[in-house]
Each structure stands twice: as structure tokens, then as C-alpha cells.
C-alpha atoms as a PDB file:
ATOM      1  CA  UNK A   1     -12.602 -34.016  54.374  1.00  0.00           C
ATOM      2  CA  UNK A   2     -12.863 -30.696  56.151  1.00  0.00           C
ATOM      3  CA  UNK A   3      -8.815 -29.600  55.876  1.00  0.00           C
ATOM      4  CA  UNK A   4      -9.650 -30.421  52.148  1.00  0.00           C
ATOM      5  CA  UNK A   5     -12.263 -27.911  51.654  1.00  0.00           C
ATOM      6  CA  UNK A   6     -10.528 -25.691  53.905  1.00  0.00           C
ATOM      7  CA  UNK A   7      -7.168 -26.455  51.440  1.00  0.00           C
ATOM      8  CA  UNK A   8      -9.120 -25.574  48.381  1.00  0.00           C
ATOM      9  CA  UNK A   9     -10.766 -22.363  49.933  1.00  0.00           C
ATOM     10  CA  UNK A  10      -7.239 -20.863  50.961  1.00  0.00           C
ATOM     11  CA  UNK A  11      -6.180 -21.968  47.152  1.00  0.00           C
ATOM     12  CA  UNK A  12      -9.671 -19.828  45.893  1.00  0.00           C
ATOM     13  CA  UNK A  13      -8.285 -16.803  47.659  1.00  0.00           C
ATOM     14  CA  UNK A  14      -4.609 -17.098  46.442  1.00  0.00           C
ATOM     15  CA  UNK A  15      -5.882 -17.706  42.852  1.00  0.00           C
ATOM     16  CA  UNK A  16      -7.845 -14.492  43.020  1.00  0.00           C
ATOM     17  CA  UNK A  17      -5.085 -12.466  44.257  1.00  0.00           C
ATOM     18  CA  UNK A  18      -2.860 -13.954  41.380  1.00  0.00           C
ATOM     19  CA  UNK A  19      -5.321 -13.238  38.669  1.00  0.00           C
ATOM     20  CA  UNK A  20      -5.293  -9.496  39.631  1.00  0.00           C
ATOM     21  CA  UNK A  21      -1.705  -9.672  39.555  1.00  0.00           C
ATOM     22  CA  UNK A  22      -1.669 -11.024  36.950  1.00  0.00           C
ATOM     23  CA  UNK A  23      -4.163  -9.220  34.997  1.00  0.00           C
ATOM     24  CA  UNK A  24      -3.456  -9.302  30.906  1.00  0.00           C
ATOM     25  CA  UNK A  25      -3.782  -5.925  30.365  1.00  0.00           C
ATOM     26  CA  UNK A  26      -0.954  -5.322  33.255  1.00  0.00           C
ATOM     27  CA  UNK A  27       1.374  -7.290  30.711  1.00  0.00           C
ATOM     28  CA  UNK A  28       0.248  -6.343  27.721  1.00  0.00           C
ATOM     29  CA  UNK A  29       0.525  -2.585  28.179  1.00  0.00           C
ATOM     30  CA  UNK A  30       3.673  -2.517  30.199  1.00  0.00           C
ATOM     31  CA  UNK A  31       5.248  -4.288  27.026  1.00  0.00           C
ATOM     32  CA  UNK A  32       3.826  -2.372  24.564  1.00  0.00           C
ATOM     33  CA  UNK A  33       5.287   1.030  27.037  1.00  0.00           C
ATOM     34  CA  UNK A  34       8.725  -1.191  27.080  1.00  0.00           C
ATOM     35  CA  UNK A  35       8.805  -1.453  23.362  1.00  0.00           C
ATOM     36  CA  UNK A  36       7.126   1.882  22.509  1.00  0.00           C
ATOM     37  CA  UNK A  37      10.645   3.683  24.619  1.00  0.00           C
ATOM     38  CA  UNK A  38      12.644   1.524  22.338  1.00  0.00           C
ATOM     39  CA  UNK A  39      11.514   2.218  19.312  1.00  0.00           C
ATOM     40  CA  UNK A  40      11.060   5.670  20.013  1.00  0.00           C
ATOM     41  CA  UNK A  41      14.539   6.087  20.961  1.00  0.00           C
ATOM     42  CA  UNK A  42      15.577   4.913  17.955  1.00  0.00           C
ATOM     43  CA  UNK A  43      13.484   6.901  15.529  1.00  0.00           C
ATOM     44  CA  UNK A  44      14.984  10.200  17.057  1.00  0.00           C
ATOM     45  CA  UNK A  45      18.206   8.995  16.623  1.00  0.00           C
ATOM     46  CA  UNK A  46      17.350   7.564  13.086  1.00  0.00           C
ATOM     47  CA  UNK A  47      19.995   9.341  10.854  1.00  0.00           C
ATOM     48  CA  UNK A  48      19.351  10.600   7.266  1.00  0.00           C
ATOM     49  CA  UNK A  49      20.208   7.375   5.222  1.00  0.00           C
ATOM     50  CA  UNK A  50      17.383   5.753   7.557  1.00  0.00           C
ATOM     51  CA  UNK A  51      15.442   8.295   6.600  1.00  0.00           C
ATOM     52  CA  UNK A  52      15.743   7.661   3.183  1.00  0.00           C
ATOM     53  CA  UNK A  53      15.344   4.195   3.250  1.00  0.00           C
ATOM     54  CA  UNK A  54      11.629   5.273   4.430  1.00  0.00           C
ATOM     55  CA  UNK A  55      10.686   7.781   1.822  1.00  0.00           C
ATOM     56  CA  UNK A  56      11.697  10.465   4.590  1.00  0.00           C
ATOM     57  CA  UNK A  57       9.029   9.274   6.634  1.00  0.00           C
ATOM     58  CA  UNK A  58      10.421   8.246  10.439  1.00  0.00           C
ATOM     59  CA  UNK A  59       8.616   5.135  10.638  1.00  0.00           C
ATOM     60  CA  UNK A  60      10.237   4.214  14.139  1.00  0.00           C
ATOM     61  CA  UNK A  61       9.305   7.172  15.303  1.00  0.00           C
ATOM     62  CA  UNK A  62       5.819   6.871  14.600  1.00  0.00           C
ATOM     63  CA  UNK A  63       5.694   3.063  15.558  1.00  0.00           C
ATOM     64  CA  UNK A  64       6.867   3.995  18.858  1.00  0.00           C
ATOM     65  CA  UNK A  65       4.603   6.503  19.715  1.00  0.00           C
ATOM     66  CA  UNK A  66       1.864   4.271  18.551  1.00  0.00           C
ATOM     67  CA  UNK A  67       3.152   1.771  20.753  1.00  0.00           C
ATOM     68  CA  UNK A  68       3.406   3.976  23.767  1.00  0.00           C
ATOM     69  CA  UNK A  69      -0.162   5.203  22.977  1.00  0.00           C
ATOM     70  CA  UNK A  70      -1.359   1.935  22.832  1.00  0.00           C
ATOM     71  CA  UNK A  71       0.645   0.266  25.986  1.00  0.00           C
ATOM     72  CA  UNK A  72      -0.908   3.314  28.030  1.00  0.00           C
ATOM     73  CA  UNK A  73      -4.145   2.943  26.930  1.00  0.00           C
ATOM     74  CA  UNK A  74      -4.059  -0.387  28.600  1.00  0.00           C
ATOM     75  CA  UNK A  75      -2.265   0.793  31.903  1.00  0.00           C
ATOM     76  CA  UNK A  76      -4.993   3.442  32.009  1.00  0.00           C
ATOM     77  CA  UNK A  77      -7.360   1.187  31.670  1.00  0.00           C
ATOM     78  CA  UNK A  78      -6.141  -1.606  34.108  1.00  0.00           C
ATOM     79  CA  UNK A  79      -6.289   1.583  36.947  1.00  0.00           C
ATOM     80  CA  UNK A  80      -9.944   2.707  35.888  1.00  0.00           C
ATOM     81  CA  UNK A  81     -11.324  -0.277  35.997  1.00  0.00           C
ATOM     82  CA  UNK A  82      -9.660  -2.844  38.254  1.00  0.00           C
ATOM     83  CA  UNK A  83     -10.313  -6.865  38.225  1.00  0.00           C
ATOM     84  CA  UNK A  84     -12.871  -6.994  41.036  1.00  0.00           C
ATOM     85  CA  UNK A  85     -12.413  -9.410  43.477  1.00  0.00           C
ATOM     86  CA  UNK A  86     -15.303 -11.993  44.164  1.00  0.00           C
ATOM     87  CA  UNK A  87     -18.333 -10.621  46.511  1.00  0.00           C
ATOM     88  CA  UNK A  88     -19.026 -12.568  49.281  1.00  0.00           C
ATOM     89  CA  UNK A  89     -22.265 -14.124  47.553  1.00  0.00           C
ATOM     90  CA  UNK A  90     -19.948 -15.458  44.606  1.00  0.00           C
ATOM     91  CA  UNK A  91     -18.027 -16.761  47.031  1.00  0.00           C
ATOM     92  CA  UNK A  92     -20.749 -18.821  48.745  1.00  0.00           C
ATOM     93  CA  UNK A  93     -22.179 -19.260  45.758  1.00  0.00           C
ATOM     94  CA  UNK A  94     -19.228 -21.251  44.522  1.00  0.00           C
ATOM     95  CA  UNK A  95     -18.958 -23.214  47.177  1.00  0.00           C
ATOM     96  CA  UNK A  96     -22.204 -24.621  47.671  1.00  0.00           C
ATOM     97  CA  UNK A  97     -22.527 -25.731  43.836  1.00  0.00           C
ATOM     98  CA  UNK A  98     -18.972 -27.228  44.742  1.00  0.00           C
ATOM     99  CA  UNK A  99     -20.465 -29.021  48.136  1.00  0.00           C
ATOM    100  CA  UNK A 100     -23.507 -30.109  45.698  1.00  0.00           C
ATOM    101  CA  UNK A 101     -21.370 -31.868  43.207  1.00  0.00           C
ATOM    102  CA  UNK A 102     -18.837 -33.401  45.885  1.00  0.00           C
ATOM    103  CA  UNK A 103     -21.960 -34.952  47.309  1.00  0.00           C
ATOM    104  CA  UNK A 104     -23.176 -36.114  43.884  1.00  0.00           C
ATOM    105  CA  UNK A 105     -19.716 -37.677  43.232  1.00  0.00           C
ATOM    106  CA  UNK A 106     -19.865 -39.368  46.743  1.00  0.00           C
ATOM    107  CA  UNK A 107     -22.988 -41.303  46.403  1.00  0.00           C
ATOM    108  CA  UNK A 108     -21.934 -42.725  42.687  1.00  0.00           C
END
């Protein structure tokens, strides 16, 4: 029973790392950057009949900027205010209610 708990405690840890890694606003905003780059590109290179096709308004331009804008908003963001990993109390926290309710499940 022991090299289960210990199995599930090394899982805990590797969980937490992946959810930083992981973190939504890491994807989301490195996307958003990805796309924003593309789209800019192609709204300074947008030639006059584009242009027209718009009402002379460079809508790719402005798309992609908003998209850069917005995909650095969220890298920002992701750098001033990291996922914090679990404090030590959490920690033992978590695994006493998890103790509790194996020994719940045991005597059932």
C-alpha cells in the first residue's frame, strides 16, 4: 500500500509541473502572437485592389495588431503572475483528506 501512495505522490508533483507548463494562457497568447505576425504580414503587403475590397480600410492590418496586442497581453500576464505551485500545507492537506477517504473506502 505504501509504494502506492508513494506512486501517486510522485504523480502529484509531475502533474503540477505539467499544469505550469502547460498553463492556458502560455497557449493561448503564443497563438494569438503566431497569428497576429501572420496577419500582420499580410496587411502590409495588402495591395490596392485589397484595399478596395475593404473600403480602403487595411483590415489585416488592424486584425493583426489586435491579435498581437491581445496574444501579449496574455504572455505578459503568464510572467507577472505565474501558476503557483502548491505550499507545503496544500500539500499535506491533500493528502490527509486522501488518507481519510482511503480509510473510509477500506472499512466498506
Amino acid at each position: 500500500m505504501s509504494d502506492y501512495r508513494n506512486d501517486v505522490q510522485e504523480l502529484e508533483e509531475k502533474s503540477a509541473t505539467a499544469a505550469r507548463l502547460f498553463d492556458v494562457r502560455r497557449i493561448i497568447g503564443g497563438l494569438f502572437v503566431l497569428y497576429g505576425v501572420i496577419v500582420t504580414i499580410a496587411g502590409i503587403t495588402a495591395s490596392d485592389a485589397d484595399l478596395k475590397k475593404a473600403q480602403d480600410i487595411n483590415i489585416n492590418l488592424w486584425t493583426g495588431l489586435g491579435m498581437l496586442a491581445l496574444g501579449l497581453f496574455f504572455l505578459v500576464w503568464l510572467k507577472l503572475r505565474p501558476t503557483a505551485p502548491p505550499t507545503p500545507a496544500e500539500q499535506d492537506e491533500h493528502r490527509s483528506e486522501r488518507a481519510a477517504g482511503e480509510q473510509a473506502t477500506e472499512g466498506v
